[in-house]
Protein backbone atom coordinates (compact mmCIF):
# COMPACT_ATOMS: atom_id res chain seq x y z
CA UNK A 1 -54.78 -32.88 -19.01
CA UNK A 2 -53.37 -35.81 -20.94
CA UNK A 3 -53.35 -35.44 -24.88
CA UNK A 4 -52.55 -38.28 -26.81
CA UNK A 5 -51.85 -38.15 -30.41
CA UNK A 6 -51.65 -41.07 -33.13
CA UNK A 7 -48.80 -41.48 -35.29
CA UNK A 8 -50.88 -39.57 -38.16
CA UNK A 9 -52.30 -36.63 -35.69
CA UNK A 10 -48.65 -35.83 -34.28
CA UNK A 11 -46.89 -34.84 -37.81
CA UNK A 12 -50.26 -32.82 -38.99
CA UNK A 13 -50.39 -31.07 -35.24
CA UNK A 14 -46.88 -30.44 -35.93
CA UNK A 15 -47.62 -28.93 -39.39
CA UNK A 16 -49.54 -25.97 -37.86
CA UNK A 17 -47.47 -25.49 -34.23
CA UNK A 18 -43.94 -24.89 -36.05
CA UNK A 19 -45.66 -22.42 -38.02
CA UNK A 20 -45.99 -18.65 -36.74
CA UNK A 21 -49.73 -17.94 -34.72
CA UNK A 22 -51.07 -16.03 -37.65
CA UNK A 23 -50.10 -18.98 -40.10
CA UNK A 24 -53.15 -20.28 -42.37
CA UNK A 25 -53.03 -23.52 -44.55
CA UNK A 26 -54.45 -22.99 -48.31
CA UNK A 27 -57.46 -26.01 -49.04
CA UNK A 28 -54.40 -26.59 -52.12
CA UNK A 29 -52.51 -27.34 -49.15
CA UNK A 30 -54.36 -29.26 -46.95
CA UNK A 31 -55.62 -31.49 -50.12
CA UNK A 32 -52.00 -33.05 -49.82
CA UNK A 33 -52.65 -34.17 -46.41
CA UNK A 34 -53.98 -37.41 -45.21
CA UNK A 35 -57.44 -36.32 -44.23
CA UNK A 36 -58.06 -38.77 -41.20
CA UNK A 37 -56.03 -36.75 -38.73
CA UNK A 38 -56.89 -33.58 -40.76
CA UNK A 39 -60.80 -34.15 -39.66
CA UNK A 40 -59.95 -35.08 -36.12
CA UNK A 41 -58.34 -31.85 -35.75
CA UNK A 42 -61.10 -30.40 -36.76
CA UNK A 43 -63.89 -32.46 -35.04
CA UNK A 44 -61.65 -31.61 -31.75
CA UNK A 45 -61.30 -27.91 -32.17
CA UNK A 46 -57.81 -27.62 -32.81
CA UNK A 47 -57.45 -26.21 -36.53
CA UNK A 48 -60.59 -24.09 -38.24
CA UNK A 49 -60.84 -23.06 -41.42
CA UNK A 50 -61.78 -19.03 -42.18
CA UNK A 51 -63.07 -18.09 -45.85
CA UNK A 52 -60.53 -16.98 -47.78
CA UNK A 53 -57.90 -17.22 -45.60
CA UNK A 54 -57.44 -20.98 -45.03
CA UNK A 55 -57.36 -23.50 -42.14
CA UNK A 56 -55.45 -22.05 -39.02
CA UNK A 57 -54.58 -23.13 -34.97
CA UNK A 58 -56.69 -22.62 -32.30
CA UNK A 59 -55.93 -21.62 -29.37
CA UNK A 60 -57.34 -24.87 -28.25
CA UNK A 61 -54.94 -26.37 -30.48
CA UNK A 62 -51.81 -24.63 -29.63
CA UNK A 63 -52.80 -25.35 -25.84
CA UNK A 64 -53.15 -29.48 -26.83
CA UNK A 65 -49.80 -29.22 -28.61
CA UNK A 66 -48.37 -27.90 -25.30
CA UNK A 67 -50.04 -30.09 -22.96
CA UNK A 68 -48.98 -33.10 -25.04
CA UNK A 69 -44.83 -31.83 -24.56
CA UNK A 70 -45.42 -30.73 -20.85
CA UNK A 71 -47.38 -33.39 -19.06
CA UNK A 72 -45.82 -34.02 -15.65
CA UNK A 73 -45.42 -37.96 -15.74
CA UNK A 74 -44.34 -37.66 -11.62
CA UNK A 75 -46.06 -39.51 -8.96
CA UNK A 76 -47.96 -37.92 -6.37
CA UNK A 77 -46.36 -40.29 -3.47
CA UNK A 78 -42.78 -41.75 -4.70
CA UNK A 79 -42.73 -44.02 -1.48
CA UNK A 80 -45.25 -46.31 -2.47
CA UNK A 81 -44.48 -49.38 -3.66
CA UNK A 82 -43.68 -49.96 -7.63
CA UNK A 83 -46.43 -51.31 -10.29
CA UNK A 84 -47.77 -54.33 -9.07
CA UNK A 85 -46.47 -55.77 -12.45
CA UNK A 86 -43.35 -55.93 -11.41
CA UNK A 87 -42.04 -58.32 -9.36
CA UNK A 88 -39.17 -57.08 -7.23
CA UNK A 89 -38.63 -60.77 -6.11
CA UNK A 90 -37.13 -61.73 -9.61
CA UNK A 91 -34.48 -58.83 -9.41
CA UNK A 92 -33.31 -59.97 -6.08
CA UNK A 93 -34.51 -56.83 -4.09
CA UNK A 94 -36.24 -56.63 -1.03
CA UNK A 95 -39.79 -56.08 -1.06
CA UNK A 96 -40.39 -52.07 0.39
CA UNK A 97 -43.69 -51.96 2.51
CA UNK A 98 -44.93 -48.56 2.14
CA UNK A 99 -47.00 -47.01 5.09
CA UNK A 100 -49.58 -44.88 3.68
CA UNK A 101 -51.34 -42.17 6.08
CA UNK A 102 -54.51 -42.80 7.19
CA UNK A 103 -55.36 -39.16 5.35
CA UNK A 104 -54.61 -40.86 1.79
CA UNK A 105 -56.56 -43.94 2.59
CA UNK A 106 -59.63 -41.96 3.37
CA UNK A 107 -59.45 -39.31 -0.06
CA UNK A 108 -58.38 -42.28 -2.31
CA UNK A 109 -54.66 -40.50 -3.14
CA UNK A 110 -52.23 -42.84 -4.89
């Protein structure tokens, strides 16, 4: 699964993933914090609060810090042809025609 993060919801994701699993946040501490990303990380799951204790990680929340450092960027089939946005005519290469199986055509694979 893709996560994506906004430049405010990396750094306060970050806050609570460097920190040990049994790591809480005070409400002193979190009060320092810009509170947008502070609420989506809530609203998504990733950090809950327990009385007394503080805001800490979930496991969802560990899991979306790893999937967001792990996610496989390869393509399924490197022989087809590049993004149709660029134009291998304008770097002087030859223009591959990639034969795709009549088994990908039918599922949809790309």
């Amino acid at each position: 699964m893709a996560i994506r993060l906004s430049e405010l919801q990396y750094p306060m994701l970050q806050s609570f993933a460097n920190e040990q699993k049994d790591y809480f946040m005070a409400v002193e501490d979190a009060q320092k914090f810009d509170q947008r990303p502070f609420r989506s990380m809530l609203v998504q799951g990733w950090i809950r609060y327990r009385q007394g204790r503080g805001f800490h990680l979930t496991r969802e929340g560990r899991q979306a810090w790893y999937d967001y450092h792990n996610h496989n960027i390869l393509r399924k089939n490197p022989s087809l042809p590049l993004t149709a946005y660029f134009d291998p005519d304008a770097y002087g290469l030859r223009k591959k025609v990639a034969v795709m199986p009549a088994a990908h055509i039918r599922r949809g694979a790309a």
